[in-house]
C-alpha atoms as a PDB file:
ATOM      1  CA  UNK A   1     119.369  81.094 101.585  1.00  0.00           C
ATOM      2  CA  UNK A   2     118.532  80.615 105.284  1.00  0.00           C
ATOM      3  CA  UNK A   3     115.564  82.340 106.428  1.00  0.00           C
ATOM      4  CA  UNK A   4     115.224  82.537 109.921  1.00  0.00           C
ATOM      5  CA  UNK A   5     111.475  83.298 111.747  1.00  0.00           C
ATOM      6  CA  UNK A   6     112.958  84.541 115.185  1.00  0.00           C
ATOM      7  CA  UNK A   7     114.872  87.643 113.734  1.00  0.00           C
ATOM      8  CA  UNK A   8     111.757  88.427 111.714  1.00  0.00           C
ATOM      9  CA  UNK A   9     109.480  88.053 114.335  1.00  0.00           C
ATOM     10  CA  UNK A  10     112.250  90.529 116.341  1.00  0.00           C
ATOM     11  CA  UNK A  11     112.172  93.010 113.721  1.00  0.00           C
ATOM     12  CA  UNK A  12     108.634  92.994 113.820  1.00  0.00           C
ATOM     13  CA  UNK A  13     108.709  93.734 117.549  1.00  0.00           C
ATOM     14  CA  UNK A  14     111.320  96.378 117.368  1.00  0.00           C
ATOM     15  CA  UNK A  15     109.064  97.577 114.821  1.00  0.00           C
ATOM     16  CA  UNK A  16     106.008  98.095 116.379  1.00  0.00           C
ATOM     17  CA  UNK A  17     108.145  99.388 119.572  1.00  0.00           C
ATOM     18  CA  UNK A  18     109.362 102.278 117.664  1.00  0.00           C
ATOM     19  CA  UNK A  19     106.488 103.132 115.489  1.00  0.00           C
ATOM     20  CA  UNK A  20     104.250 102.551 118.153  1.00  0.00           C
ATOM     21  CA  UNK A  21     105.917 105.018 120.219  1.00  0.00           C
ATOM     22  CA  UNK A  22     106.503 107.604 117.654  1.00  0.00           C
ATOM     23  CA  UNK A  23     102.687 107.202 116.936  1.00  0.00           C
ATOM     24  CA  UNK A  24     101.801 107.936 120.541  1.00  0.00           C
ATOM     25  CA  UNK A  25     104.123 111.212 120.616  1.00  0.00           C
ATOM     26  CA  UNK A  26     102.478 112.999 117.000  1.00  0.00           C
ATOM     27  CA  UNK A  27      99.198 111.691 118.230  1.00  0.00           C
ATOM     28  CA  UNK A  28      99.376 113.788 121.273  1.00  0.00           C
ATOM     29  CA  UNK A  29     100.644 116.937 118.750  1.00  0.00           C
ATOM     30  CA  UNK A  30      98.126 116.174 116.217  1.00  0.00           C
ATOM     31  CA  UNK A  31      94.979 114.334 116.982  1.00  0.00           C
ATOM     32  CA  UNK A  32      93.096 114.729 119.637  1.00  0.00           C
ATOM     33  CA  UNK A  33      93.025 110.780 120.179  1.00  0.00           C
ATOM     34  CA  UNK A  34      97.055 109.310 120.740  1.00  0.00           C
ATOM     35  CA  UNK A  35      96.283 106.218 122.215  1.00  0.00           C
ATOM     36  CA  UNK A  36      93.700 105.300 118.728  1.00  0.00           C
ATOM     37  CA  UNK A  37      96.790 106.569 116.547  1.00  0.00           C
ATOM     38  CA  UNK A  38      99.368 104.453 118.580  1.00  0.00           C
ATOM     39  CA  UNK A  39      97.124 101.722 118.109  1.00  0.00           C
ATOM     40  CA  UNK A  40      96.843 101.988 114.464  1.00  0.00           C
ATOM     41  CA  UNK A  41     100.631 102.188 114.027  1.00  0.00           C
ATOM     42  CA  UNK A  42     101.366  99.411 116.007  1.00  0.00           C
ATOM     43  CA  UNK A  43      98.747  97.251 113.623  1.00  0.00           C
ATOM     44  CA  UNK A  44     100.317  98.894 110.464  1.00  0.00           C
ATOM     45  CA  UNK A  45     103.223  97.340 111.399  1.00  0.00           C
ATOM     46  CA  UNK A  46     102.804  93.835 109.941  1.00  0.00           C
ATOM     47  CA  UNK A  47     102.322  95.294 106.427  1.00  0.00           C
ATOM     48  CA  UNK A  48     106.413  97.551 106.640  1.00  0.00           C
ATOM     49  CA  UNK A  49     105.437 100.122 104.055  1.00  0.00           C
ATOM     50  CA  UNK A  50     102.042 100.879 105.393  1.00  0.00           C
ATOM     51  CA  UNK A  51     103.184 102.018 108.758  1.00  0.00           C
ATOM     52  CA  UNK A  52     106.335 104.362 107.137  1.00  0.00           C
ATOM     53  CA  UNK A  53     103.236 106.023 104.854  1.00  0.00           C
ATOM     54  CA  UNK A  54     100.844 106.702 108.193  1.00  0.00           C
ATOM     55  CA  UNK A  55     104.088 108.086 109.879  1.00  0.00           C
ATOM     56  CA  UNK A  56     104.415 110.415 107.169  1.00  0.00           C
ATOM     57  CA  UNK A  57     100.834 111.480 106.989  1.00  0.00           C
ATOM     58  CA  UNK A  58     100.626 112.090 110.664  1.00  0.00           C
ATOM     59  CA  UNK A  59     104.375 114.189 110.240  1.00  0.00           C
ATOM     60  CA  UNK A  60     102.427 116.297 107.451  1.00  0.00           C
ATOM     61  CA  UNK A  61      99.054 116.797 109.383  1.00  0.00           C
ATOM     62  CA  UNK A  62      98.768 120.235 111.200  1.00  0.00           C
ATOM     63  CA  UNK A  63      99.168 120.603 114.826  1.00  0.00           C
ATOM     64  CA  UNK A  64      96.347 120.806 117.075  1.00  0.00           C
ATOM     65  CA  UNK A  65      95.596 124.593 118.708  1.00  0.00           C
ATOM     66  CA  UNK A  66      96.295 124.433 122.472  1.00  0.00           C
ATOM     67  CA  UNK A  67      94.317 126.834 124.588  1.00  0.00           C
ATOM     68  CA  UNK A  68      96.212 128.724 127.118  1.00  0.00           C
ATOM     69  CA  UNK A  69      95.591 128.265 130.653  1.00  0.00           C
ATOM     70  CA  UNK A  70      94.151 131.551 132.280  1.00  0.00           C
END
């Protein structure tokens, strides 16, 4: 069986891409920090099941309360 380090390495990339990303956007919804929850995804990546399992507790945390404008 061939294993080949430049697809993984891309996979990883994607990876961190897309979860990074996704991190960002429920960041912004639910903490009141996105760029420290981004960050955190995008290091969760290098360990695949770890960064599925934070997507899913940020999914099932509540949304922050925005205050209207006057």
């Amino acid at each position: 069986m061939s294993f080949n380090i430049v697809l993984l390495s891309q996979l990883v990339f994607i990876s961190m891409l897309f979860v990074g990303g996704l991190s960002y956007y429920l960041g912004k919804r639910k903490t009141s920090t996105p760029k420290v929850a981004a960050l955190i995804g995008v290091a969760l990546c290098f360990v695949p099941p770890l960064n599925f399992i934070y997507l899913i507790i940020l999914l099932l945390k509540k949304d922050l309360q925005v205050e209207a404008a006057a």
